[in-house]
C-alpha atoms as a PDB file:
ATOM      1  CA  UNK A   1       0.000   0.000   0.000  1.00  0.00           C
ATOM      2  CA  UNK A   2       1.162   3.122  -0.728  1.00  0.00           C
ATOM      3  CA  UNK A   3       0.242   5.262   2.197  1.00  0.00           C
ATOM      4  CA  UNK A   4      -3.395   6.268   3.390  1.00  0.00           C
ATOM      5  CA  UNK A   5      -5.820   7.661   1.009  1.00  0.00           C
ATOM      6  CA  UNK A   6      -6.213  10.979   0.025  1.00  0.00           C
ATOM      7  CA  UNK A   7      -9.476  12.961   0.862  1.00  0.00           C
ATOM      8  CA  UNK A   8     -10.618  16.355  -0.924  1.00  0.00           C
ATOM      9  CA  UNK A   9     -10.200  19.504   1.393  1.00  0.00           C
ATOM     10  CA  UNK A  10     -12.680  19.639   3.671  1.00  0.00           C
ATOM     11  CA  UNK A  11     -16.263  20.982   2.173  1.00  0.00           C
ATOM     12  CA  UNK A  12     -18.549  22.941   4.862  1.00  0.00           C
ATOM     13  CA  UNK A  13     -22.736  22.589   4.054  1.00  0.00           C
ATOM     14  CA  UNK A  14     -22.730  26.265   3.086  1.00  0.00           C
ATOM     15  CA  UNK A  15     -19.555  25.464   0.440  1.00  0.00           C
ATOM     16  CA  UNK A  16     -21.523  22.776  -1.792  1.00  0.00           C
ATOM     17  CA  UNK A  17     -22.657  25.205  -4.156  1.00  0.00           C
ATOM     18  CA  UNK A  18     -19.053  25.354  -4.713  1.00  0.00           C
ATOM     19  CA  UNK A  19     -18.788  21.872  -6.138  1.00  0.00           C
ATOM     20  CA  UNK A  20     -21.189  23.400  -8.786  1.00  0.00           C
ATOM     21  CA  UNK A  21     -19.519  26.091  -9.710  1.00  0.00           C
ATOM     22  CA  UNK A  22     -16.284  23.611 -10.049  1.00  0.00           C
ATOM     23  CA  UNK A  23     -18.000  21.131 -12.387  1.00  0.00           C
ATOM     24  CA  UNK A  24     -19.233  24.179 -14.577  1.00  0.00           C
ATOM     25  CA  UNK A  25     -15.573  25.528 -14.834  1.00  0.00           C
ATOM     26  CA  UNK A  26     -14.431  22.367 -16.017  1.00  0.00           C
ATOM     27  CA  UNK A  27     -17.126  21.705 -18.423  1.00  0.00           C
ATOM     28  CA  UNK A  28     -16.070  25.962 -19.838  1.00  0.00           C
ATOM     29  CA  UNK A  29     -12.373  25.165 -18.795  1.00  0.00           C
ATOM     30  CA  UNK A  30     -10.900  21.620 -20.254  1.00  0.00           C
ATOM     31  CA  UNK A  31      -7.842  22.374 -20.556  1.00  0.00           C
ATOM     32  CA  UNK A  32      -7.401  24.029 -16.695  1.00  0.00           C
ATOM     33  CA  UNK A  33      -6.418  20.954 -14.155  1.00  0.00           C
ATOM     34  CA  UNK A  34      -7.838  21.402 -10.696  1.00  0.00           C
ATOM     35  CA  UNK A  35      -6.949  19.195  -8.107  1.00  0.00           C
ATOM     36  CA  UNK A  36      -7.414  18.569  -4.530  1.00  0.00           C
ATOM     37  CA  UNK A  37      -4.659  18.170  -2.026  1.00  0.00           C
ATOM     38  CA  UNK A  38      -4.406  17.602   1.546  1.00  0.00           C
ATOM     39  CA  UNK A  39      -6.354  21.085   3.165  1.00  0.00           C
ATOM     40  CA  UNK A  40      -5.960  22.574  -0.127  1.00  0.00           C
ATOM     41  CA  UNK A  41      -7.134  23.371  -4.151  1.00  0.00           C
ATOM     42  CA  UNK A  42      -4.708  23.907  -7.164  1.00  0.00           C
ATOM     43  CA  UNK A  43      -5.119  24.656 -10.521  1.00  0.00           C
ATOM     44  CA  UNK A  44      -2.899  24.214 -13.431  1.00  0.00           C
ATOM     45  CA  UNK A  45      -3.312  26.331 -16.107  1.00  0.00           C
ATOM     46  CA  UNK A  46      -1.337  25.752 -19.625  1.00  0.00           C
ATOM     47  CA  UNK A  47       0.444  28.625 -21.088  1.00  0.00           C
ATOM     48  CA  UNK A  48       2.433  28.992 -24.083  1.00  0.00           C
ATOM     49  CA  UNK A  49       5.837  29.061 -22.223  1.00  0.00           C
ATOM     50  CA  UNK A  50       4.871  26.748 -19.215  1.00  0.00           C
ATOM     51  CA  UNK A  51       2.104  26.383 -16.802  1.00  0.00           C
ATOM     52  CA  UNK A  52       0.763  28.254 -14.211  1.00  0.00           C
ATOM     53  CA  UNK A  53      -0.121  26.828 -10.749  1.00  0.00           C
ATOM     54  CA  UNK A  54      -2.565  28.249  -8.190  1.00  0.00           C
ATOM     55  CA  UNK A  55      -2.982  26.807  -4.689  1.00  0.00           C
ATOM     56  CA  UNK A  56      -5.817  28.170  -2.185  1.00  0.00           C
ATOM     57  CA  UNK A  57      -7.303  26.707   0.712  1.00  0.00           C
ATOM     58  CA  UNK A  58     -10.866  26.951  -0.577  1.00  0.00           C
ATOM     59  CA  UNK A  59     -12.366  25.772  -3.011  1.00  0.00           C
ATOM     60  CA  UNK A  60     -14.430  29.258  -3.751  1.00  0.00           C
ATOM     61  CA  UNK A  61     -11.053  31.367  -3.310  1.00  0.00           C
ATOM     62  CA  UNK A  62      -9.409  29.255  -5.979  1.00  0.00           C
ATOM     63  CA  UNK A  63     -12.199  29.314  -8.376  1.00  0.00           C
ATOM     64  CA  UNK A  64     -12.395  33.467  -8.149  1.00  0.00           C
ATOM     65  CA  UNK A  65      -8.749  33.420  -8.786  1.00  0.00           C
ATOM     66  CA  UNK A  66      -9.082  31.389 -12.338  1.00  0.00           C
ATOM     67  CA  UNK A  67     -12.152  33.515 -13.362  1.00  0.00           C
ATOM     68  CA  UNK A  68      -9.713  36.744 -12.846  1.00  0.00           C
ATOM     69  CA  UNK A  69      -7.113  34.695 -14.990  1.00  0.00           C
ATOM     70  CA  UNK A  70      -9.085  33.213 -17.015  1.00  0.00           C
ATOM     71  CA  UNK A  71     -12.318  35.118 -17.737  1.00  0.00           C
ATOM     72  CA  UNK A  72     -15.220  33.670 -17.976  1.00  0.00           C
ATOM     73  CA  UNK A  73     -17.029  32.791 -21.288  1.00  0.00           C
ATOM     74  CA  UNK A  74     -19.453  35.384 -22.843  1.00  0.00           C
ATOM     75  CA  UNK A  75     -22.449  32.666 -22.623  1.00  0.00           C
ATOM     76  CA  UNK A  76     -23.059  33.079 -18.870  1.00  0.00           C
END
């Protein structure tokens, strides 16, 4: 075995609307990696000359961090 499993961040009642909002920026966003870690969120976000990576503690502070970076598209 390689170790214990790893759990998503912890997700209070008032944050599930969150997990929303996450599926709908993948579904705009395919090509933006989020990932959860242990007591945190991170994005990776292709660029021409790299990546960028974004790590936040919540889920909601990550995902209004890639909608600064990464707009939002005009169909909303």
């Amino acid at each position: 075995m390689n170790g214990p499993p790893r759990r998503a961040p912890f997700l209070l009642p008032d944050q599930l609307d969150q997990v929303l909002r996450l599926n709908q920026y993948r579904r705009d966003h395919p090509a933006v990696a989020i990932r959860a870690g242990h007591g945190y969120w991170q994005a990776q976000i292709p660029q021409p000359a790299g990546e960028i990576i974004i790590t936040r503690h919540q889920l909601s502070d990550l995902l209004y961090k890639l909608d600064t970076l990464t707009g939002q598209p005009e169909d909303r």
